[in-house]
Every structure is written in C-alpha cells, then in structure tokens.
Protein backbone atom coordinates (compact mmCIF):
# COMPACT_ATOMS: atom_id res chain seq x y z
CA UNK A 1 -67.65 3.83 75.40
CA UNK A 2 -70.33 3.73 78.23
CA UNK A 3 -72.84 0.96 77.78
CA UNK A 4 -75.86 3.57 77.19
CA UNK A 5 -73.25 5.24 74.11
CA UNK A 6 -73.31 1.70 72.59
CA UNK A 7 -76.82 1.49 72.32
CA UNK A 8 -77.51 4.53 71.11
CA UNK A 9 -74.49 3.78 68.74
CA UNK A 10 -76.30 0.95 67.57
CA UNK A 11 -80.06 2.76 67.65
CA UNK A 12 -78.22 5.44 64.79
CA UNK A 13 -76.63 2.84 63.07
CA UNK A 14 -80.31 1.41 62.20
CA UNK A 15 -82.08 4.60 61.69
CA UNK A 16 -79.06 5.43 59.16
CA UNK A 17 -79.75 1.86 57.49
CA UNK A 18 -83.42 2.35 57.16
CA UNK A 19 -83.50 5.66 56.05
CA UNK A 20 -80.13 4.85 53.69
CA UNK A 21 -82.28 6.12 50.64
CA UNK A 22 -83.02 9.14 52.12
CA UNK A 23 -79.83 9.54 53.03
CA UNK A 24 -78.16 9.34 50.17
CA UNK A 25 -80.80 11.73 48.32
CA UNK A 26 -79.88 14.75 50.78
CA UNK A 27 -76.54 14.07 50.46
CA UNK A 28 -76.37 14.24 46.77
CA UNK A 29 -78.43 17.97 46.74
CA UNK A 30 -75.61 18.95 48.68
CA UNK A 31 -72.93 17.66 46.73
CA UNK A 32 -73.81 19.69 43.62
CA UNK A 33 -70.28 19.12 41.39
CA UNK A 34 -69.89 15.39 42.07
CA UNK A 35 -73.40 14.28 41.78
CA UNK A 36 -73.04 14.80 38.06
CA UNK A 37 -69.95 12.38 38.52
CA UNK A 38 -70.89 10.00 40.29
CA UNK A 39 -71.19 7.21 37.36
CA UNK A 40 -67.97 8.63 35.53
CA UNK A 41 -66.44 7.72 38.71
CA UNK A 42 -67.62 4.30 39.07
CA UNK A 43 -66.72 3.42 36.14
CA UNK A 44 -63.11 4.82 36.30
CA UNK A 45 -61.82 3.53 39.05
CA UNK A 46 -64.92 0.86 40.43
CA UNK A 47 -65.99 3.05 43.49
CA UNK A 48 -69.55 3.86 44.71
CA UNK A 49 -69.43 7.29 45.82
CA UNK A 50 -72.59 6.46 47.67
CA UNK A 51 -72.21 3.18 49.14
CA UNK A 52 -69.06 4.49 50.21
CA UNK A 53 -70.44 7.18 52.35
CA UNK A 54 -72.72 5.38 53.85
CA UNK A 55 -69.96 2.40 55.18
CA UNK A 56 -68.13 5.56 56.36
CA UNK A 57 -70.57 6.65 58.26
CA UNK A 58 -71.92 3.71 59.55
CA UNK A 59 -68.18 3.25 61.06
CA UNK A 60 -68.14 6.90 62.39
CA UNK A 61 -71.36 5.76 64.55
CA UNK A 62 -69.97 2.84 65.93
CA UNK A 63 -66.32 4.43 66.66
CA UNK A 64 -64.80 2.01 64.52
CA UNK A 65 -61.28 3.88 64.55
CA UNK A 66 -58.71 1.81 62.93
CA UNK A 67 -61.31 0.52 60.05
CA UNK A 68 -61.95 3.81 59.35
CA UNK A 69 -57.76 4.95 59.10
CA UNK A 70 -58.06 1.62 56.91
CA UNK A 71 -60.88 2.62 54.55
CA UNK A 72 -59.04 6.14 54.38
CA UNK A 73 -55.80 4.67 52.99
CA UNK A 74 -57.43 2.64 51.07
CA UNK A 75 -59.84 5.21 49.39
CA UNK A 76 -56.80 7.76 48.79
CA UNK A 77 -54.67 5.05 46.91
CA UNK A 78 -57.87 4.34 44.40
CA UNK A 79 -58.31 7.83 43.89
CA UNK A 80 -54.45 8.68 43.36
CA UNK A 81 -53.86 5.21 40.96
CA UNK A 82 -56.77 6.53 38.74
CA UNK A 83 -56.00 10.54 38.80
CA UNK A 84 -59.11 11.36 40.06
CA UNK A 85 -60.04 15.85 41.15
CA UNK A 86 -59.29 15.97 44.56
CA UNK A 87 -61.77 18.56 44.12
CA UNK A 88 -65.15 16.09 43.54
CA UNK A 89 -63.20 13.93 46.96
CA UNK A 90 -63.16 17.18 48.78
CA UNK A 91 -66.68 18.13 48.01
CA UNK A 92 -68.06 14.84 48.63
CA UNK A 93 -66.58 14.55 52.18
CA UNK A 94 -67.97 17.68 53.22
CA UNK A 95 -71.52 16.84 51.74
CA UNK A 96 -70.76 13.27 54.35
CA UNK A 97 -70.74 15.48 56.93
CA UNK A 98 -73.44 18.31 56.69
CA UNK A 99 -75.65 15.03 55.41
CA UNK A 100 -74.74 12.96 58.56
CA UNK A 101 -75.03 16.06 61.29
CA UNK A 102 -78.66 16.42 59.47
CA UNK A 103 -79.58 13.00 59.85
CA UNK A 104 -78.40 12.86 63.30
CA UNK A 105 -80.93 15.85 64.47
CA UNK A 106 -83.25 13.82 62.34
CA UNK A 107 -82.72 11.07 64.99
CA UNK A 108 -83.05 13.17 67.85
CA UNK A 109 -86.64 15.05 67.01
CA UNK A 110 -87.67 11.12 66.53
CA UNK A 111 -86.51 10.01 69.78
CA UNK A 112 -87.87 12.68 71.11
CA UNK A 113 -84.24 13.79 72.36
CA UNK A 114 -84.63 17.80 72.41
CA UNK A 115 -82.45 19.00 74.63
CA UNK A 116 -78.83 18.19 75.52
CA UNK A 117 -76.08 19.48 78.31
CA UNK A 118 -73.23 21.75 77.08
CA UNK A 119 -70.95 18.72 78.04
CA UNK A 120 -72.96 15.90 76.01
CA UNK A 121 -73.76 17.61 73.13
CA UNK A 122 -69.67 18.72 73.12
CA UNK A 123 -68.74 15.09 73.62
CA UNK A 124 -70.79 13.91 70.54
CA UNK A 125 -69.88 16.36 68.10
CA UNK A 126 -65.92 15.79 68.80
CA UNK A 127 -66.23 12.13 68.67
CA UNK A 128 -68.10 12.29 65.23
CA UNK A 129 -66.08 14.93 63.78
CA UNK A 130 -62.71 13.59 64.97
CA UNK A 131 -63.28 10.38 62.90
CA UNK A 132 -64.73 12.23 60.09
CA UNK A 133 -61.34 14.19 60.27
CA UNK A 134 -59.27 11.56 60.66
CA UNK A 135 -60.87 9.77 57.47
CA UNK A 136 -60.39 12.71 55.79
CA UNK A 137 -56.37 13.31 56.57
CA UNK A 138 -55.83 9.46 56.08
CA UNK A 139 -57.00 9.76 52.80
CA UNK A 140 -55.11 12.51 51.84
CA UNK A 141 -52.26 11.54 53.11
CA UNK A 142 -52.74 7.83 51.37
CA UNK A 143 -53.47 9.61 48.08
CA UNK A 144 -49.98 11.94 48.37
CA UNK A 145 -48.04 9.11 49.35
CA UNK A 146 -49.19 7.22 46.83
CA UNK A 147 -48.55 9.76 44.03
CA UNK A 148 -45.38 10.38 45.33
CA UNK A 149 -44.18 6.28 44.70
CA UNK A 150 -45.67 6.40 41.71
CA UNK A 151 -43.23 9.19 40.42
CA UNK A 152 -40.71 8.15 41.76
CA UNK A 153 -41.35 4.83 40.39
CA UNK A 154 -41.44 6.62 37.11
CA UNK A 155 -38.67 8.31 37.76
CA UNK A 156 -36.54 5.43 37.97
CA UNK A 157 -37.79 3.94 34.33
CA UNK A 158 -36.77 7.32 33.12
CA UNK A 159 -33.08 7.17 34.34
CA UNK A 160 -33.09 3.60 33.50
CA UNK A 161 -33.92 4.00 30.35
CA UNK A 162 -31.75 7.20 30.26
CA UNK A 163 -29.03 4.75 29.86
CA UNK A 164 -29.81 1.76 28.86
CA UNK A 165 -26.79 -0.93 28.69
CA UNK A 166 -27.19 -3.97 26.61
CA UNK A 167 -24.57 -6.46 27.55
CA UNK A 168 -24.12 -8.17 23.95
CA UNK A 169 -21.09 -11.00 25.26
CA UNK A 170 -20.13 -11.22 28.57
CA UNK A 171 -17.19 -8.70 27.58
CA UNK A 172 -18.70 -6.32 25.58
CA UNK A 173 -21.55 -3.73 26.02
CA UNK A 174 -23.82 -1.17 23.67
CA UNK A 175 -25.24 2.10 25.65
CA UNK A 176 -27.31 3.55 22.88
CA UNK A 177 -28.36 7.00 24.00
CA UNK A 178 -31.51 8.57 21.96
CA UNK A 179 -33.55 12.46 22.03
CA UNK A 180 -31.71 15.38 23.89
CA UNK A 181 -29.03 15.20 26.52
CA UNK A 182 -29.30 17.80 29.03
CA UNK A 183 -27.13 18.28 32.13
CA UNK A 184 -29.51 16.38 34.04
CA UNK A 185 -29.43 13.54 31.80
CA UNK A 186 -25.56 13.41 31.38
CA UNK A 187 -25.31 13.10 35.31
CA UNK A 188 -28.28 10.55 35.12
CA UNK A 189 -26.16 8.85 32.65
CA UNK A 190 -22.54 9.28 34.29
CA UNK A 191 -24.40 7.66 37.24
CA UNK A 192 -26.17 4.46 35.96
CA UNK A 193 -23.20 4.01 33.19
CA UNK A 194 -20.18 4.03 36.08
CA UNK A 195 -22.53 1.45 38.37
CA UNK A 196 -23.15 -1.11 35.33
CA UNK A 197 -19.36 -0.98 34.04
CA UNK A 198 -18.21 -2.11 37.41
CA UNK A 199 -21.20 -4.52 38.22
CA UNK A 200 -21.23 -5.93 34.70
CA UNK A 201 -17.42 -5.87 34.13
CA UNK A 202 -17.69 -4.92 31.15
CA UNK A 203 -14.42 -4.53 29.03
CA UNK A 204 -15.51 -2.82 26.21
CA UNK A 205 -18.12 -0.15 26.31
CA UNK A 206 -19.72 0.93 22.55
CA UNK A 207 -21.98 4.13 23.01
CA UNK A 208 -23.83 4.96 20.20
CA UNK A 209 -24.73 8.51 19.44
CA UNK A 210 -26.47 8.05 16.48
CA UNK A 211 -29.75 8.96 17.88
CA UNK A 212 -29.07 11.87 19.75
CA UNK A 213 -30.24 15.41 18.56
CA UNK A 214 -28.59 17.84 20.57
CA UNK A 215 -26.12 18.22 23.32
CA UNK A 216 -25.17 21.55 24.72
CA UNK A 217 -21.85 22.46 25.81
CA UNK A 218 -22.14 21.79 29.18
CA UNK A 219 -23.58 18.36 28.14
CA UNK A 220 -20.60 18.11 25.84
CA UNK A 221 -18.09 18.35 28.96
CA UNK A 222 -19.92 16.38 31.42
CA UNK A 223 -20.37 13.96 28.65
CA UNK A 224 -16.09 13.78 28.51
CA UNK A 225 -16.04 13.36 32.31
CA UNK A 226 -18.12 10.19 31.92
CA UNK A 227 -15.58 8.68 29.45
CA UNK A 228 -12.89 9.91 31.71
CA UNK A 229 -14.47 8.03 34.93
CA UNK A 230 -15.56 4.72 32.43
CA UNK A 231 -11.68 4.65 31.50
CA UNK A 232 -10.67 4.73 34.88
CA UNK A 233 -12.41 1.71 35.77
CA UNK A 234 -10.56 -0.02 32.75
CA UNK A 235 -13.24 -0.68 30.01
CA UNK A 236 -11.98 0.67 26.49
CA UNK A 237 -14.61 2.67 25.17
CA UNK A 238 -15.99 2.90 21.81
CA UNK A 239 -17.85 6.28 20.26
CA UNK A 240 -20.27 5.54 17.63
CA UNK A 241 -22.91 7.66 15.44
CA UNK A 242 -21.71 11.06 16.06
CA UNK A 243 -23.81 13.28 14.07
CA UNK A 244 -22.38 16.56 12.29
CA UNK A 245 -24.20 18.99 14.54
CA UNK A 246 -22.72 17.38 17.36
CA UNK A 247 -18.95 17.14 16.36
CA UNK A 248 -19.20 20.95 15.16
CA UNK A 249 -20.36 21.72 18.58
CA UNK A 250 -17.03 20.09 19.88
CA UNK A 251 -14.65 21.66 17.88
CA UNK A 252 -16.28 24.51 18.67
CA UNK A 253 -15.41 24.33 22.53
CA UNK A 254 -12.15 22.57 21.58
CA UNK A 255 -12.78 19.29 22.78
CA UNK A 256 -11.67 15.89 21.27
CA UNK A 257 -11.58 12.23 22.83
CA UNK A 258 -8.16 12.38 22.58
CA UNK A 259 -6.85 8.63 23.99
CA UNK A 260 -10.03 8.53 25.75
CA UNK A 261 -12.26 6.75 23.18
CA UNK A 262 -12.13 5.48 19.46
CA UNK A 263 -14.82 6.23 17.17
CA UNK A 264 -16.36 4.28 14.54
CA UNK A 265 -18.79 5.37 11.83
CA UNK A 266 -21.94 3.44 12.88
CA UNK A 267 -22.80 0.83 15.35
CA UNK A 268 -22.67 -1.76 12.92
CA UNK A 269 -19.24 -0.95 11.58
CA UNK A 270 -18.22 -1.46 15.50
CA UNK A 271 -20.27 -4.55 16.23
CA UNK A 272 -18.26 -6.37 12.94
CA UNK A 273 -15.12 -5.35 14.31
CA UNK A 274 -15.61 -6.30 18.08
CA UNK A 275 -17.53 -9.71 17.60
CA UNK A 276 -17.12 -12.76 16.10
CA UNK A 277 -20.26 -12.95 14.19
CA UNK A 278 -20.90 -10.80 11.11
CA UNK A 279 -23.93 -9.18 11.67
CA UNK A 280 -24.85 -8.45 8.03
C-alpha cells in the first residue's frame, strides 16, 4: 500500500469513527429482518451485531487481511455453537456492504473527491470488496466446519453409548443395550463391542436385552454374527432379558444361540451366578 493509500486509509477510518452513529442507523434501515433481532441475538450468543460491523469495517479500511480471516472464523464458530439463521448473518453482511459503499461516497462529496480514473476507482472497489468477501467465505466456512465437529462429536456419544460396556471385575463385563436396534446400530454395536472385548480382555461378556423393544430380522442375524466374532476372541458370552417379542421373532427365522451363548432370565439372576457378592 502506497504511502498516499495509507493516509487516506486512515482519513476513512476517522470519518467512519465519527460518523459511527450514523453509520450504524443506515445500516440497520437496510437490514430490515435482523434489525428486529438484533437484542435476541445478543443475548443468545453475546454478540453486537453492530459493534461488530463496524470493527469489520474499520479492518476492511485499513487492509487488515489476516485479522479479518481471524474475526471471520471466529464469528462463524459463535454463530454455529449457538444455532443461529444463517439467514439474519447473510442479510446483515450484505447491509455491511451497501452501508459501507454509501458511507464511502459520503467521504468523497466531503473531500471534495468527485471524480476518479477507470483504474483507481477499479482498484478501490476490488480491494474493499475482496476483504468483505473473504470475511464473508471465512465465516461460512468456520460456521460449516464447526457444525460438522459438532456432529460428529455427537455422533460418537451416540455409538458410544450405542454400546455401552461396564467392566464390573476385571474379568467380567455387562453391555446393556436399550430402545430399537436397527442394522445400523447392530454394526455400531458389532464394532465398539469386538474393540472393548479385546482391549478390556474381558472373559465373560453379559448382554442384557431386557430393554430392548424391537429388533428386525436383519438385526436378529447381524446380532448372531456379533456373538459369533465375541466368541472368537474367547470371552464366553452371556444373553440376558430376552423379551417374548423378541424370541418369537427368532424362532420365527429359525435362529437359536446354539453353543454360542447361555441365557439367563434377568441380569440379576446372571450377576449372582458370575460374582462373588450377592447382589440382593
């Protein structure tokens, strides 16, 4: 930046300060939809809409490139973490800019700046609006990156508590499974169950099916496969809590644990007869 573009960087950067009330009065008759929202959003996620847009701005004018890729990421993870309409952000950055380009034609009639060349007036409108861009992508991309972490953050509570082991003595292990298991859950399950037997060791495996409501055939047979693979590894496996609807469903299909489990009538019934203590 040439040392005349600094100085009228910094002349715009105090006509925008001084006339910050004005400012942010035009730029809220222009954003229409988020004007109404501007307090809901403060006190959602702690942002000022407005002193927001005017920091942004005030780093557009002085070419401040990497703050504002910084306040872009920044912006689109507060926005994301508190599920705000990308609708109101949208909206808001576009009143930024139509505000801004008004105010900086506000600056020129002042200064007495009328006329420009083809190749200034080219010059300043790329640099503004590649930073006002680039803001505007950053945050975007902050706010789908950060959405996208948080699922799959979620994701893996889900499948973690999909199956969740409970090592009871350093030999023995409960899995109690609860709700509906679906295909997706059974292979969520075969998954996470096969990686804790052989990290935990564990000898013998009780599942408890007392608290599931339905499994379909296919669950049924993918459900056999994961016995199959925990007996391979060499844990004995105990079947607890099967519910009527459940072993109807199996006979149905034909299927039995055969050698590959032993079943017991409740989790308590196999808890007495695999530990030590009594638990009544």
């Amino acid at each position: 930046m040439s040392v005349s573009n600094i100085i009228k960087s910094e002349e715009i950067h105090k006509f925008l300060d001084v006339n910050r009330s004005l400012f942010e009065e035009k730029l809220l008759s222009f954003a229409v939809n988020v004007r109404d929202k501007i307090n809901e959003i403060h006190l959602i996620g702690n942002i000022n809409l407005l002193d927001n847009a005017h920091q942004l701005v005030l780093l557009v004018v002085d070419q401040k490139e990497q703050e504002v890729k910084a306040f872009a990421k920044k912006e689109g993870m507060v926005w994301a973490k508190h599920r705000m309409a990308l609708s109101f952000k949208l909206e808001w950055i576009m009143a930024i800019r139509k505000t801004f380009w008004e105010f900086l034609h506000r600056f020129d009639l002042e200064n007495n700046i009328t006329t420009k060349t083809s190749d200034a007036f080219y010059t300043e409108t790329s640099k503004y609006n590649e930073l006002i861009d680039s803001f505007t992508n950053g945050f975007f991309i902050s706010y789908s990156n950060y959405k996208d972490e948080l699922i799959e953050k979620q994701q893996k509570l889900v499948n973690n508590l999909s199956a969740p082991i409970i090592p009871i003595t350093p030999d023995v292990s409960i899995l109690p499974l609860i709700g509906t298991i679906d295909t997706g859950r059974a292979n969520i399950i075969e998954e996470k169950v096969l990686s804790e037997v052989g990290r935990l060791r564990i000898q013998t495996l009780i599942i408890d099916l007392s608290g599931i409501a339905e499994m379909d055939n296919e669950s049924i047979k993918l459900f056999l496969k994961l016995l199959d693979g925990v007996t391979m590894m060499g844990s004995k496996l105990v079947i607890t809590g099967l519910r009527p609807e459940i072993v109807r469903s199996m006979i149905n299909i034909d299927v039995e644990f055969g050698s590959k489990a032993s079943t017991k009538a409740s989790l308590q019934k196999a808890l007495q007869d695999y530990l030590t203590v009594d638990i009544n």
